[in-house]
N, C-alpha and C. Protein backbone atom coordinates (compact mmCIF):
# COMPACT_ATOMS: atom_id res chain seq x y z
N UNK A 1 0.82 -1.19 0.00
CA UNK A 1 0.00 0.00 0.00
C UNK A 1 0.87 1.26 0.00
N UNK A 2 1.76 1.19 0.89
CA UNK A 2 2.65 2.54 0.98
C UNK A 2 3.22 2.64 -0.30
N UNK A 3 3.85 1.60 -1.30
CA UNK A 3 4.43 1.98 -2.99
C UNK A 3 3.37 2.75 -3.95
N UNK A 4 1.71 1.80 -3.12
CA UNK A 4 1.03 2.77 -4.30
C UNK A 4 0.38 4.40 -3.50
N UNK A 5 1.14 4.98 -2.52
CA UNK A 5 1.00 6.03 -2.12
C UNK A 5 0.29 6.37 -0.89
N UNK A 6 -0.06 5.42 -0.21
CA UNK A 6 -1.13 5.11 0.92
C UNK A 6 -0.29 4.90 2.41
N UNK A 7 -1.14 5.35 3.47
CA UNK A 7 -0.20 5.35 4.53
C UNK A 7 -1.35 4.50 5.56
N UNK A 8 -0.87 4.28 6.86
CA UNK A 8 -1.31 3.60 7.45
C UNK A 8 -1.90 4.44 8.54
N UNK A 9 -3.19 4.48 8.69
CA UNK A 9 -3.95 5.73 9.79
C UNK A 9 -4.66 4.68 11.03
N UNK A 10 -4.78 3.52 10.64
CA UNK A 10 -5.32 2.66 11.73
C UNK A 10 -4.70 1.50 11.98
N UNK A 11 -4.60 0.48 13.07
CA UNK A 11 -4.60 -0.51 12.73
C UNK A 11 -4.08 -1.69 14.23
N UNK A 12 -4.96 -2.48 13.83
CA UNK A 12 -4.70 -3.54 15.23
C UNK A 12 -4.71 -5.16 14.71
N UNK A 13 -4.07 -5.68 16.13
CA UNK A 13 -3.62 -7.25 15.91
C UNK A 13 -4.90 -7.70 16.37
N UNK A 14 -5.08 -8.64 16.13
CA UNK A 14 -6.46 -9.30 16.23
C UNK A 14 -5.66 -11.23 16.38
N UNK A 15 -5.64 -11.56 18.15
CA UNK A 15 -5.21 -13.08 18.21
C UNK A 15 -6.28 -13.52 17.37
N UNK A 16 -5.54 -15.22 16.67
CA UNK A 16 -6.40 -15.98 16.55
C UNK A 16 -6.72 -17.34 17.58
N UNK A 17 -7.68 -18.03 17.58
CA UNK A 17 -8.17 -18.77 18.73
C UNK A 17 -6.71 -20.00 18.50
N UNK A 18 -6.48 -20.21 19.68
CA UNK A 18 -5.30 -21.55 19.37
C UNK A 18 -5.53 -22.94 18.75
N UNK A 19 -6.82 -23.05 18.49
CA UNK A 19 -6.87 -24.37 17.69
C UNK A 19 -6.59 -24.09 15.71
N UNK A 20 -7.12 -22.60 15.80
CA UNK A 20 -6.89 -22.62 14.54
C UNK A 20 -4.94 -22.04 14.25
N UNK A 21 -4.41 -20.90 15.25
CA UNK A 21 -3.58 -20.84 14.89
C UNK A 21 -3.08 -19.77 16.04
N UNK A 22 -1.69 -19.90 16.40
CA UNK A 22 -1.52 -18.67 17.60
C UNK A 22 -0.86 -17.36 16.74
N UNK A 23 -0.70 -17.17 15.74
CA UNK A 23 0.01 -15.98 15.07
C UNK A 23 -1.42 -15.05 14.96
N UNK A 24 -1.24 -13.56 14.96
CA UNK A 24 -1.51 -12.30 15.20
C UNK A 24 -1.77 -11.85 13.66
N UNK A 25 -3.77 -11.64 13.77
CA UNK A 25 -3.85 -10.91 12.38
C UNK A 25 -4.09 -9.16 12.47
N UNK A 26 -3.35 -8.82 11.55
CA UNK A 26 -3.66 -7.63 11.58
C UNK A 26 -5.17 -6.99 10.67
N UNK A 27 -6.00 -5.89 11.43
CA UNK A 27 -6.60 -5.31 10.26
C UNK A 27 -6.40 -3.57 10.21
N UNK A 28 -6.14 -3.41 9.22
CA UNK A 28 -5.91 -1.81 9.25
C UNK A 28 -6.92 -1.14 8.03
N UNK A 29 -6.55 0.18 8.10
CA UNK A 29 -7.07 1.31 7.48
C UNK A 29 -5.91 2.44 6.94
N UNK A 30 -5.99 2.49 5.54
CA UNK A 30 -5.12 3.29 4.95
C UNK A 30 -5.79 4.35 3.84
N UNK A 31 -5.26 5.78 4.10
CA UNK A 31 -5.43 6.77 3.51
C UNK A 31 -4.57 7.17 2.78
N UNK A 32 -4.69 7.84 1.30
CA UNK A 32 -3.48 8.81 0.62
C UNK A 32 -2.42 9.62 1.47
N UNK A 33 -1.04 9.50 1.12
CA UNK A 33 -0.28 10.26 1.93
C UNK A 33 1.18 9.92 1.39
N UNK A 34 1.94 10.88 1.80
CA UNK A 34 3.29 10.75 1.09
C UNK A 34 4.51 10.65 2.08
N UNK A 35 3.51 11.47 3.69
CA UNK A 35 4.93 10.83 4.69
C UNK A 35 5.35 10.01 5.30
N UNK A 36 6.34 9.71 5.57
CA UNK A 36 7.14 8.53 6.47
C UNK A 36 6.00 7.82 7.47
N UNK A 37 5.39 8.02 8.06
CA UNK A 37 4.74 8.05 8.91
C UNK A 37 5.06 6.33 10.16
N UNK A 38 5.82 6.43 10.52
CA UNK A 38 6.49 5.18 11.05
C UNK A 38 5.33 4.41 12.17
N UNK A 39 5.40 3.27 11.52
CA UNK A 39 4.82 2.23 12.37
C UNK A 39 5.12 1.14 13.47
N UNK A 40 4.79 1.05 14.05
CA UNK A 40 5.22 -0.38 15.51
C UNK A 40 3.75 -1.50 15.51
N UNK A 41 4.30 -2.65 15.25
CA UNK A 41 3.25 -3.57 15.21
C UNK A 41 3.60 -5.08 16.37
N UNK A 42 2.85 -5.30 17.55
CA UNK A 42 3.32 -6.23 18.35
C UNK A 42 4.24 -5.80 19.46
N UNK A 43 4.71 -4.45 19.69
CA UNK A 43 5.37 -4.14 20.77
C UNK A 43 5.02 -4.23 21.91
N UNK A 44 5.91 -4.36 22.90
CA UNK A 44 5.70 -4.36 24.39
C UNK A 44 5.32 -2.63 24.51
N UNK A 45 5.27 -2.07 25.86
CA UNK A 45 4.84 -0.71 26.07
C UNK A 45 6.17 -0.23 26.72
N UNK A 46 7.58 -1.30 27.06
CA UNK A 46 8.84 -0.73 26.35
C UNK A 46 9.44 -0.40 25.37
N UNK A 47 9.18 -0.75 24.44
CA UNK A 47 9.64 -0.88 22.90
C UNK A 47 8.34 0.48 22.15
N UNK A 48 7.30 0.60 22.60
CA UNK A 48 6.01 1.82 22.38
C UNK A 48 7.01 3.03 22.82
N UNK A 49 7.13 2.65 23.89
CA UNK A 49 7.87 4.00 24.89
C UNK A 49 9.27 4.39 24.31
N UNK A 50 9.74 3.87 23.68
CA UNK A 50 11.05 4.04 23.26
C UNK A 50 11.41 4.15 21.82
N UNK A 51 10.39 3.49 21.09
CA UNK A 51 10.08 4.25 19.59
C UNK A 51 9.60 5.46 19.83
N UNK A 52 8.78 6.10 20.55
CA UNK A 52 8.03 6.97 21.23
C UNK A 52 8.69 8.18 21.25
N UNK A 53 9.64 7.97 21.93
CA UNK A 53 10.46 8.98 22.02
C UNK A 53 11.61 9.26 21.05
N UNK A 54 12.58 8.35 20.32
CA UNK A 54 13.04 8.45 19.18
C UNK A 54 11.80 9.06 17.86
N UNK A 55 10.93 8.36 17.81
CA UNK A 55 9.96 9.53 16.53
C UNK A 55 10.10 10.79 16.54
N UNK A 56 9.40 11.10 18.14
CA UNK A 56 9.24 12.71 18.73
C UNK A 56 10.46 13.46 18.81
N UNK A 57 11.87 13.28 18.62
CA UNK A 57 12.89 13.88 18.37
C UNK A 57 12.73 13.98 16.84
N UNK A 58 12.06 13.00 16.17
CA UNK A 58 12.38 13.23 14.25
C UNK A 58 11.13 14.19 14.04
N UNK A 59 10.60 14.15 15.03
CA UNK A 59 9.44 15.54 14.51
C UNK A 59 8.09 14.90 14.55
N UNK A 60 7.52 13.29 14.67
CA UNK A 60 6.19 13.08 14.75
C UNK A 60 6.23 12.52 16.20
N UNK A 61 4.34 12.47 15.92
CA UNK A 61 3.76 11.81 16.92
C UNK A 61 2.92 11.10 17.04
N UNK A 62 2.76 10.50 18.43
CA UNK A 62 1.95 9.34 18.09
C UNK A 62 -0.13 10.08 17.47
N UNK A 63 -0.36 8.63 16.46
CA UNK A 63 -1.18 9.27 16.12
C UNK A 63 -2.34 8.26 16.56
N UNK A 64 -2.17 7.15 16.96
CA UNK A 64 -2.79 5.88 17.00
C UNK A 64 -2.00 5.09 17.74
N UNK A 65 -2.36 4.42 18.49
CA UNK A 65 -2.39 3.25 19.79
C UNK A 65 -3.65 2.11 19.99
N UNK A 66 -3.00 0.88 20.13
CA UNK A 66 -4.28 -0.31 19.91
C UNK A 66 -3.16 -0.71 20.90
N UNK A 67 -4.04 -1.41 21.68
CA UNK A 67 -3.39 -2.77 22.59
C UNK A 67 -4.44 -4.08 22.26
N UNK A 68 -3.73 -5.10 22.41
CA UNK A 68 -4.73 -6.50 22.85
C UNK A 68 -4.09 -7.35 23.52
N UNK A 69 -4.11 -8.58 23.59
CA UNK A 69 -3.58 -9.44 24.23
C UNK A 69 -3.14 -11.05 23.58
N UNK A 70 -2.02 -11.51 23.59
CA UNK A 70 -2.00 -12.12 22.14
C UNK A 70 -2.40 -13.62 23.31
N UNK A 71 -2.37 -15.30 22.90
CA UNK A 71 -2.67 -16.07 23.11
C UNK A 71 -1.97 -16.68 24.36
N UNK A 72 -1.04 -15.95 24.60
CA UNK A 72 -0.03 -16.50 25.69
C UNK A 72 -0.64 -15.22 26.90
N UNK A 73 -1.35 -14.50 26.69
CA UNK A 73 -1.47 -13.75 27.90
C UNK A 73 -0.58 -12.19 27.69
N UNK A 74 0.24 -12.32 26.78
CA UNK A 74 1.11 -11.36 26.60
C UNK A 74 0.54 -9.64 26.48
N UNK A 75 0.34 -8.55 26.41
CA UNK A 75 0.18 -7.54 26.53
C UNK A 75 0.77 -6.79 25.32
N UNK A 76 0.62 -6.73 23.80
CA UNK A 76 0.94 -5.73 22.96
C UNK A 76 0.48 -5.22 22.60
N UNK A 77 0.99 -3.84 21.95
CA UNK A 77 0.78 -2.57 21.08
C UNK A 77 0.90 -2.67 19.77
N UNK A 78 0.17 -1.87 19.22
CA UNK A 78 0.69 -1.20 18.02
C UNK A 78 0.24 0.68 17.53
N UNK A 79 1.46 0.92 16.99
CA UNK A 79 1.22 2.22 17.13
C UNK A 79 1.35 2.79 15.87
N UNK A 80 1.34 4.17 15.85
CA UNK A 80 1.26 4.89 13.98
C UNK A 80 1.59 6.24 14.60
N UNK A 81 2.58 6.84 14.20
CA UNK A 81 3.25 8.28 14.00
C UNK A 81 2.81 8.64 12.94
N UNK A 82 2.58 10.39 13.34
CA UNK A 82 2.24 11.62 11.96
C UNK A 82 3.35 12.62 12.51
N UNK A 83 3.66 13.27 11.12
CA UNK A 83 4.70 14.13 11.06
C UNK A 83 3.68 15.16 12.19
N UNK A 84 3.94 16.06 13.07
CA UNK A 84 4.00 16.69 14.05
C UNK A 84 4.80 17.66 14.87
N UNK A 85 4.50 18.60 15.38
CA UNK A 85 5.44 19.28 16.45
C UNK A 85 4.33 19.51 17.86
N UNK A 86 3.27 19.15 17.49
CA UNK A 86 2.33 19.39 18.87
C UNK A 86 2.23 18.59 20.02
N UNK A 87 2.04 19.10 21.68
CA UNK A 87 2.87 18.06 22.64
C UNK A 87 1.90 16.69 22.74
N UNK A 88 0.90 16.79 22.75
CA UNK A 88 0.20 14.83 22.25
C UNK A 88 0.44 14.36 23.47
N UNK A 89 0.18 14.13 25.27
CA UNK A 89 0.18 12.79 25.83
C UNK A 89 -0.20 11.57 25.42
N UNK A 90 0.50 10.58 25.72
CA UNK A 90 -0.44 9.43 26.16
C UNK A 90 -0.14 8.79 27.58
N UNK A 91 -1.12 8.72 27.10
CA UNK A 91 -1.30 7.72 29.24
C UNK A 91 -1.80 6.50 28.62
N UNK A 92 -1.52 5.16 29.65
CA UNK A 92 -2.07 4.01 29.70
C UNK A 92 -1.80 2.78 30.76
N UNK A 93 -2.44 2.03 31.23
CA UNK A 93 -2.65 1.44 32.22
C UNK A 93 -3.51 1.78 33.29
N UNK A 94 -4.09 3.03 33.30
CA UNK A 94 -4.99 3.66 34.38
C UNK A 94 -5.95 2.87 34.30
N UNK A 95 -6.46 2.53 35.61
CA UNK A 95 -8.19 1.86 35.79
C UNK A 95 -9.42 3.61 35.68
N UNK A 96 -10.67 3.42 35.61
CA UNK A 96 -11.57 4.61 35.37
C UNK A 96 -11.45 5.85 36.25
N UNK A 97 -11.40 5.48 37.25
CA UNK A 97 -10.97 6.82 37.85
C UNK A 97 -9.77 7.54 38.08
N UNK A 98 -8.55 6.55 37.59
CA UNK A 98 -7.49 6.93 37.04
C UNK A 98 -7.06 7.95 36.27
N UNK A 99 -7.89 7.33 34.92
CA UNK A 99 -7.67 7.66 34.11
C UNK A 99 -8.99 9.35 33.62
N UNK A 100 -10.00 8.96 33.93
CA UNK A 100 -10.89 10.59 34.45
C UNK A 100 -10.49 11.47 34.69
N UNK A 101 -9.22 11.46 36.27
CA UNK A 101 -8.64 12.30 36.96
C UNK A 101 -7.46 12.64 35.77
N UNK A 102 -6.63 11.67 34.85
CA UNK A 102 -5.76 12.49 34.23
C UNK A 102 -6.06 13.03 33.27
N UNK A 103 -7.18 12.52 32.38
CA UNK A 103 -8.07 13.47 31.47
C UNK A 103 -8.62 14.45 31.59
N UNK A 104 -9.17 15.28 32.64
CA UNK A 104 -9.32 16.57 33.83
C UNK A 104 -8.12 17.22 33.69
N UNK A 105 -6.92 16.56 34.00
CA UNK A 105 -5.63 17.48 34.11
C UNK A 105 -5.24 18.03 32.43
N UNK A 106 -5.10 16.68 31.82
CA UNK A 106 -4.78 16.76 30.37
C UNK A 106 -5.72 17.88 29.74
N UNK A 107 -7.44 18.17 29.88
CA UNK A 107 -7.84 18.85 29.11
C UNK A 107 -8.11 20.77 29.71
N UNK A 108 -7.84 20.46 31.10
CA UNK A 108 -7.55 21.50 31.61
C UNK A 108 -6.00 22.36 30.99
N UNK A 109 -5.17 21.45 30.18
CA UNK A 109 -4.25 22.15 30.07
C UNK A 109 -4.16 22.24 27.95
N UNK A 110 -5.45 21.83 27.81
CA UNK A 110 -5.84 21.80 26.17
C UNK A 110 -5.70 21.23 25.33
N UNK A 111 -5.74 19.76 25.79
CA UNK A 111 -5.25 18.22 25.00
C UNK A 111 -6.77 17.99 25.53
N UNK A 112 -7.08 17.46 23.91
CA UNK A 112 -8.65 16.41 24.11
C UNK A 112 -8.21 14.68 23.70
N UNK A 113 -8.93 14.01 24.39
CA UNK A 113 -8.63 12.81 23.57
C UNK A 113 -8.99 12.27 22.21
N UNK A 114 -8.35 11.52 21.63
CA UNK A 114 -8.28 11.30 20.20
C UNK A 114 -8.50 10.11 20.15
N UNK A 115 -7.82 8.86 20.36
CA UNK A 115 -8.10 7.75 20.58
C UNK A 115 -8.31 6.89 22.25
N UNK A 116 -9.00 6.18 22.55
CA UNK A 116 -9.12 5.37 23.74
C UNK A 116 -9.83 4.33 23.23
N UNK A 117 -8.91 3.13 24.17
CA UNK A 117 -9.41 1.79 24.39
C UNK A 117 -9.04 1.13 25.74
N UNK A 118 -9.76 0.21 25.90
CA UNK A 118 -9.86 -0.21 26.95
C UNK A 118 -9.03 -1.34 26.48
N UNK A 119 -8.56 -2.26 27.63
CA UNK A 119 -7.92 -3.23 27.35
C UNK A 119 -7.99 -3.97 29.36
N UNK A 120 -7.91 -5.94 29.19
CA UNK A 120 -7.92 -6.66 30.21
C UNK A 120 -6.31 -6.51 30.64
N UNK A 121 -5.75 -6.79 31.29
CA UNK A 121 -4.65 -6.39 32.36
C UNK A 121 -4.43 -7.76 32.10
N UNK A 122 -3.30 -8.17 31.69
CA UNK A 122 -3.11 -9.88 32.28
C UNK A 122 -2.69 -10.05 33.62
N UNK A 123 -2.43 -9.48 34.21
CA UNK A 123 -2.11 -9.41 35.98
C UNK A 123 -3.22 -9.82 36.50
């Protein structure tokens, strides 16, 4: 998709059940576009956090975040950078009132949310 000019604006792993197969399908969503726009597919929320911050020195940000949980219990991400200079939090792991209280702070200071999902904790 990206050769014939298309970039990647969505996109999540989707386990499959273990009898049919334990590998990770993806489904995404792609729009016209011509920049770099760097992707992470299957990361831990070390490897999120640390692409994270290498992007945001090249000038983007995160634009998209999916978590699920693959067949072993495991906990991954996937993420999608846009070229950017605007400051963008993300937060994650908060339970509801957690996460309320930092959305209060966040929009008190003029960040709305863009994407949210919920996700099970394997803990």
């Amino acid at each position: 998709m990206r050769a014939q000019g298309y970039r990647l604006v969505q996109v999540t792993g989707v386990p499959q059940n273990s009898p049919i197969t334990n590998d990770i399908r993806y489904v995404g969503i792609w729009m016209p576009g011509t920049d770099a726009r760097p992707v992470l597919l299957g990361g831990t929320w070390d490897e999120v956090s640390q692409a994270n911050g290498n992007h945001w020195a090249s000038g983007y940000r995160m634009k998209y975040l999916s978590s699920y949980l693959t067949n072993t219990g495991a906990l991954r991400y996937d993420a999608i950078w846009e070229p950017g200079g605007d400051g963008r939090p993300v937060i994650f792991g908060w339970d509801a009132a957690g996460f309320a209280a930092k959305n209060s702070e966040f929009w008190a200071a003029g960040y709305r949310p863009t994407v949210l999902q919920s996700y099970l904790s394997p803990s």
